[in-house]
Protein backbone atom coordinates (compact mmCIF):
# COMPACT_ATOMS: atom_id res chain seq x y z
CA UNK A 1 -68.79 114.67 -104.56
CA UNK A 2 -65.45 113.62 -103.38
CA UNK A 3 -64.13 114.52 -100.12
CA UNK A 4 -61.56 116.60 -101.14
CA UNK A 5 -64.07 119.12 -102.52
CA UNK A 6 -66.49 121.77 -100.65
CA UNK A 7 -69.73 120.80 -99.71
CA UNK A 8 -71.97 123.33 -101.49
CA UNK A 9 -75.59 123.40 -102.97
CA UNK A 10 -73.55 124.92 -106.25
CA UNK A 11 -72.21 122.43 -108.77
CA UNK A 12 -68.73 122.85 -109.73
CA UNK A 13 -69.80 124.55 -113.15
CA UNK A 14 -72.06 127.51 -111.29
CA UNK A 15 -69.05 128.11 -108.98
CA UNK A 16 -66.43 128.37 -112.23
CA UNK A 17 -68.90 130.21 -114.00
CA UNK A 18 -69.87 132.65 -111.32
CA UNK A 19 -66.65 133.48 -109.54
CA UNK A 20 -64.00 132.01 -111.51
CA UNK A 21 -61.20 134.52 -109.56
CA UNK A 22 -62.76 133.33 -106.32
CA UNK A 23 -62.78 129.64 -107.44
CA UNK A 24 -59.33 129.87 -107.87
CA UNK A 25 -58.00 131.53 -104.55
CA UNK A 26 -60.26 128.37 -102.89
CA UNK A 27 -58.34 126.39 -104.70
CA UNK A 28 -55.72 127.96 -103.71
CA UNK A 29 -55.42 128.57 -100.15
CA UNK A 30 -56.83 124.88 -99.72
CA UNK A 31 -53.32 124.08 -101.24
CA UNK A 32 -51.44 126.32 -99.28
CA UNK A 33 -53.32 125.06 -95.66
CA UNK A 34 -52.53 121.69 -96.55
CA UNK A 35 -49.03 122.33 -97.36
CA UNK A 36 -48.53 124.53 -94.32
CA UNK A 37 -50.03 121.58 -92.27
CA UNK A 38 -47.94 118.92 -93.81
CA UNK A 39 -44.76 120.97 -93.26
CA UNK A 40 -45.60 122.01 -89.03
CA UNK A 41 -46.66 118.08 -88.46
CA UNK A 42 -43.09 117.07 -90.78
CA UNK A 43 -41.34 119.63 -88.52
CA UNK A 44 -42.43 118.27 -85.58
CA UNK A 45 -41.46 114.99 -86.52
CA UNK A 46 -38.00 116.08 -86.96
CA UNK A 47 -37.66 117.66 -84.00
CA UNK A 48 -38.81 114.61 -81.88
CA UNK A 49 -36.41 112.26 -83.90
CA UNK A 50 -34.02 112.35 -81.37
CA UNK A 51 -36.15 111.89 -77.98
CA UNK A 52 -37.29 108.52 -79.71
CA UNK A 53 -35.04 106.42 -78.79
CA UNK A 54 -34.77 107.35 -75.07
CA UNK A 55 -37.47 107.82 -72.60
CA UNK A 56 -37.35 112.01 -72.67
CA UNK A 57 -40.77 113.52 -73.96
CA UNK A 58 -40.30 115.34 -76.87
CA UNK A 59 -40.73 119.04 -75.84
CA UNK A 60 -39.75 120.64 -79.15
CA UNK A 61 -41.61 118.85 -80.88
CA UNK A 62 -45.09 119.78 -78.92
CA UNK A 63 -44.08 123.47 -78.93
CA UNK A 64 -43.20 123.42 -83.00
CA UNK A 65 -46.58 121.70 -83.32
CA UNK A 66 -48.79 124.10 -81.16
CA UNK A 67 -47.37 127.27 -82.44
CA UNK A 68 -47.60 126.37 -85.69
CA UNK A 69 -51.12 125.20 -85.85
CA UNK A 70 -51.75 127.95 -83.63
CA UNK A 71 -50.18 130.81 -84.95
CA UNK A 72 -49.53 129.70 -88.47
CA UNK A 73 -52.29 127.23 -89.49
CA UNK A 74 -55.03 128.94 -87.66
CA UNK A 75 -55.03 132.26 -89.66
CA UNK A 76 -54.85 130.26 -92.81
CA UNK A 77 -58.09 128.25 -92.02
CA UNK A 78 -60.25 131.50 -90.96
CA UNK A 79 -58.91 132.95 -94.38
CA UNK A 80 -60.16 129.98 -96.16
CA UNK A 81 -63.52 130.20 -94.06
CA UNK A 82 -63.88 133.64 -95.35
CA UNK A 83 -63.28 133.42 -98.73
CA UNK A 84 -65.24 130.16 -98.89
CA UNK A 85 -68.35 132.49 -97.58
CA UNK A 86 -67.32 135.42 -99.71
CA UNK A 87 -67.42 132.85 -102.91
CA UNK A 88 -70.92 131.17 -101.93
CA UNK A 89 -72.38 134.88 -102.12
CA UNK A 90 -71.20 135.57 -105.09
CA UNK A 91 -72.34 132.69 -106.59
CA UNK A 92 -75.95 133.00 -104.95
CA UNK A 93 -75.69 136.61 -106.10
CA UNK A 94 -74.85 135.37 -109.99
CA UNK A 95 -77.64 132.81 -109.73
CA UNK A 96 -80.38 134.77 -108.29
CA UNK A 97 -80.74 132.44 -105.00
CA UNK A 98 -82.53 134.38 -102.65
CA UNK A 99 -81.77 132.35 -99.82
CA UNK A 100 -78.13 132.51 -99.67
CA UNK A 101 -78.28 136.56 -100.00
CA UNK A 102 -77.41 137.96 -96.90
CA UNK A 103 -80.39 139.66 -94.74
């Protein structure tokens, strides 16, 4: 398995098979985190441009870094850890795995 994909005991198939609609918002919102990522790190970047080429911290770019990994990045990644755990069950639940079935 590649490291771009979910670690899971299910193969790719049993996931597509089970919960195709759920296999799909993973795919998803693992899209949209790394977009939202790429654009608050790009962002930052840009906004500590100018402090380069003197010796002035860039500020701006710290606080348009934090907030959005905080604020913006954060909520995305417990959404993804949710639906992740949501899709798992319902692919334990279409393959009869009684381990994976909550207690």
């Amino acid at each position: 398995m590649d490291s771009t994909q979910d670690e899971s005991r299910f193969t790719r198939s049993d996931r597509e098979r089970f919960d195709p609609l759920g296999y799909r918002r993973i795919n998803w919102i693992r899209w949209a985190l790394r977009v939202v990522i790429l654009l608050v790190a790009g962002a930052a970047l840009v906004a500590a441009y100018p402090c380069l080429s003197n010796a002035d911290f860039p500020v701006a770019s710290l606080i348009i870094y934090s907030a959005g990994m905080v604020f913006i990045s954060m909520p995305l990644c417990l959404l993804y850890e949710s639906a992740l755990k949501v899709h798992e069950l319902t692919v334990a639940n279409g393959l009869g795995d009684p381990a994976s079935r909550p207690i």
